[in-house]
C-alpha atoms as a PDB file:
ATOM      1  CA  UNK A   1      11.256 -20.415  25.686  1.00  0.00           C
ATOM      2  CA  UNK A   2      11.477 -16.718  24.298  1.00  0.00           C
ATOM      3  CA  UNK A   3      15.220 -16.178  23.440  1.00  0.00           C
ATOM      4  CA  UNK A   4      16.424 -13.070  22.987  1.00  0.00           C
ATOM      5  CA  UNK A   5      19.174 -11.824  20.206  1.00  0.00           C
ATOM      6  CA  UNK A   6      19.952  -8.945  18.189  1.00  0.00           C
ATOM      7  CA  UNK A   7      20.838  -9.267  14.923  1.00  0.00           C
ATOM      8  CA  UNK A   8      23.368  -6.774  12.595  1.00  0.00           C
ATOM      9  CA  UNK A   9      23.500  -6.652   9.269  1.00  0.00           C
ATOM     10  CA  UNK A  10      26.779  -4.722   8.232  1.00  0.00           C
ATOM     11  CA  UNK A  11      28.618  -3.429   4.633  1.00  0.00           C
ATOM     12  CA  UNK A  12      31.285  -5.514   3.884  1.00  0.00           C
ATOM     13  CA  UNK A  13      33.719  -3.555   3.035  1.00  0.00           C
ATOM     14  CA  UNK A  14      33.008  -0.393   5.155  1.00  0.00           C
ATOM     15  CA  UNK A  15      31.730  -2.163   8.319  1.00  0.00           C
ATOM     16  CA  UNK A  16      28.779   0.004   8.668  1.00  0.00           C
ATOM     17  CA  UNK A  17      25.478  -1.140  10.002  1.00  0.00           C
ATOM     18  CA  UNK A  18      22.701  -0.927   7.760  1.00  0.00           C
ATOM     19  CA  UNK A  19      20.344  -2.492  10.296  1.00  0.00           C
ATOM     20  CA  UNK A  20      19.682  -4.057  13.339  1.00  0.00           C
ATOM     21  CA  UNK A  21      17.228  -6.672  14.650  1.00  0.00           C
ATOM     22  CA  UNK A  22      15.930  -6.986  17.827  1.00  0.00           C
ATOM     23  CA  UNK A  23      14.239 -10.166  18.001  1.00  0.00           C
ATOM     24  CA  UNK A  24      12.355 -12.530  20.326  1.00  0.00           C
ATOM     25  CA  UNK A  25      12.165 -16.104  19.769  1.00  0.00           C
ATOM     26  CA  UNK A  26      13.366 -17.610  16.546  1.00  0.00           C
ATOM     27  CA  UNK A  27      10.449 -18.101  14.738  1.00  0.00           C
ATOM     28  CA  UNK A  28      10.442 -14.160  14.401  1.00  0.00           C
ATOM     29  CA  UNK A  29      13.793 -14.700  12.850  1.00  0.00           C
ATOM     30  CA  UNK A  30      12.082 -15.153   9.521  1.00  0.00           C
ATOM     31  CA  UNK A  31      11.935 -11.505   9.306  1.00  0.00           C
ATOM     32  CA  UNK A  32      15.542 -10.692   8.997  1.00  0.00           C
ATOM     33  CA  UNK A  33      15.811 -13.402   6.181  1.00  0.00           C
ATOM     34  CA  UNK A  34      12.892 -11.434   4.005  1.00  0.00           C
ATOM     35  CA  UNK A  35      14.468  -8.328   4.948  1.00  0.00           C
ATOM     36  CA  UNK A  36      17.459  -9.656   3.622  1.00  0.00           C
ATOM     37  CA  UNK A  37      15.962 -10.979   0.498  1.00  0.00           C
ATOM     38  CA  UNK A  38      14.544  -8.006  -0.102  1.00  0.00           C
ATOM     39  CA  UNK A  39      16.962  -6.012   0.120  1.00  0.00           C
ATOM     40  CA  UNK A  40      19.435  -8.524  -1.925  1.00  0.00           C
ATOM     41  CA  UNK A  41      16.496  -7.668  -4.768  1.00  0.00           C
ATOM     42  CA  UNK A  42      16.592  -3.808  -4.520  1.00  0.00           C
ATOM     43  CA  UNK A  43      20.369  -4.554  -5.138  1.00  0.00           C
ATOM     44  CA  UNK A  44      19.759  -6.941  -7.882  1.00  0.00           C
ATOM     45  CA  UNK A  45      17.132  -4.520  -9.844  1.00  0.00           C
ATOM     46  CA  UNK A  46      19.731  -1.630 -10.024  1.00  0.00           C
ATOM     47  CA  UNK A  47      22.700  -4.130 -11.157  1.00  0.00           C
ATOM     48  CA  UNK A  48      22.550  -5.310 -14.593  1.00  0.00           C
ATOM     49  CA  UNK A  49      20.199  -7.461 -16.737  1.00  0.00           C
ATOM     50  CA  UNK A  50      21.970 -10.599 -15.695  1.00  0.00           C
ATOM     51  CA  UNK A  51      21.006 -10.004 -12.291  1.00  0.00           C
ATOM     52  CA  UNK A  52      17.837  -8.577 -13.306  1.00  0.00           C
ATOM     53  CA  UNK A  53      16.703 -11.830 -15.189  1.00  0.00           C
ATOM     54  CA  UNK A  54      18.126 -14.143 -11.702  1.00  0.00           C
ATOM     55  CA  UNK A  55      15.151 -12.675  -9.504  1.00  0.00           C
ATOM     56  CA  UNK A  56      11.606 -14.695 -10.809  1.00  0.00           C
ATOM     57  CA  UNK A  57      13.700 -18.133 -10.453  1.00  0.00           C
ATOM     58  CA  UNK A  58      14.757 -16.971  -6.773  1.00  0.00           C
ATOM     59  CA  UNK A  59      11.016 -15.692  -5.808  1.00  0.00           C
ATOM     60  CA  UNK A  60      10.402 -19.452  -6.973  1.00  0.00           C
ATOM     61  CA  UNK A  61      12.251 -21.006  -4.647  1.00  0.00           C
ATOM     62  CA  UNK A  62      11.472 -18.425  -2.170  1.00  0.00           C
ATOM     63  CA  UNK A  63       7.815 -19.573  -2.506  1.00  0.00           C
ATOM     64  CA  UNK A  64       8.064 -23.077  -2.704  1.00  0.00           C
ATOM     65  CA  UNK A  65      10.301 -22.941   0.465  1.00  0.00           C
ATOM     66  CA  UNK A  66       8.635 -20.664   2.575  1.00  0.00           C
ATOM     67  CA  UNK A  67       4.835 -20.394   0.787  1.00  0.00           C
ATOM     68  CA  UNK A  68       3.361 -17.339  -1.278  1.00  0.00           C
ATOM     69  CA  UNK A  69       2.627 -15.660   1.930  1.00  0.00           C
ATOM     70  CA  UNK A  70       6.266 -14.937   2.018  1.00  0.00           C
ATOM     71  CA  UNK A  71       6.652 -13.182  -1.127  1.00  0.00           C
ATOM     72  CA  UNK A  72       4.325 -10.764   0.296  1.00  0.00           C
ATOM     73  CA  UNK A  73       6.013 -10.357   3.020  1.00  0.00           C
ATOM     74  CA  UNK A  74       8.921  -9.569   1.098  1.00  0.00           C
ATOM     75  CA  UNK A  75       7.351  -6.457  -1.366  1.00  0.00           C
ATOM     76  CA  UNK A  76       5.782  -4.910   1.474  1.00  0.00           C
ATOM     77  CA  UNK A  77       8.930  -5.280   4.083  1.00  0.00           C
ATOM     78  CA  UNK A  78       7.019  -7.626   6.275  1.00  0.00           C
ATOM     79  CA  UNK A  79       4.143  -5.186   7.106  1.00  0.00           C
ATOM     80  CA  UNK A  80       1.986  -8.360   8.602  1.00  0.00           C
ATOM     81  CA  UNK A  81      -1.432  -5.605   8.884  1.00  0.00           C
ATOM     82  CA  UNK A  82      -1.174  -5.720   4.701  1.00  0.00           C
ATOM     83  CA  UNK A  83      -0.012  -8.699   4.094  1.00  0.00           C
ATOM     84  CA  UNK A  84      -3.502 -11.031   6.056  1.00  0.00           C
ATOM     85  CA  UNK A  85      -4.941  -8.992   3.450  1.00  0.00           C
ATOM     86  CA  UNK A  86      -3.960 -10.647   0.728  1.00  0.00           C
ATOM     87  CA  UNK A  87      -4.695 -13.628  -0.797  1.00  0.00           C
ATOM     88  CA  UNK A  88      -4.063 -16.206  -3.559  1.00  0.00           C
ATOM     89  CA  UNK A  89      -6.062 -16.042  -6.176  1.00  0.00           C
ATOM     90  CA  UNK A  90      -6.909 -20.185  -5.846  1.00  0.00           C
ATOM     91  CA  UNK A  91      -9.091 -19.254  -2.850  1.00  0.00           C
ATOM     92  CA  UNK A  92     -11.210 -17.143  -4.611  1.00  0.00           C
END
């Protein structure tokens, strides 16, 4: 069964939408969660240090929950044509 939802993703404090998803089925709802990650990161790498220093133990747990294919996912925003691509350097 294909559900259908959209998805917002708003500022807090202003209410704004900073973007929507349109999604079928919720497997595909994996892509709003690496969006989301990556743009917590973008967030994180203009904050300070602290934050700065956070981000290799939550790619870590990123990977170990969702695989290394993720993380790729995540630097090039989920551009699947790229991302089959790529991969580990154990298979080589």
């Amino acid at each position: 069964m294909n559900l259908r939802f959209v998805t917002n993703i708003r500022r807090h404090k202003t209410g704004k939408t900073i973007k929507t998803f349109h999604i079928i089925g919720v497997p595909n709802f994996e892509r709003v969660l690496l969006w989301t990650w990556r743009d917590l990161f973008v967030s994180m790498l203009a904050s300070s240090p602290r934050h700065r220093n956070a981000i290799p133990d939550m790619l870590q747990d990123i990977q170990t929950v969702l695989s290394w294919e993720a993380l790729t996912k995540i630097v090039l925003g989920n551009n699947t044509s790229q991302s089959s691509s790529l991969r580990p350097l154990s298979h080589l």
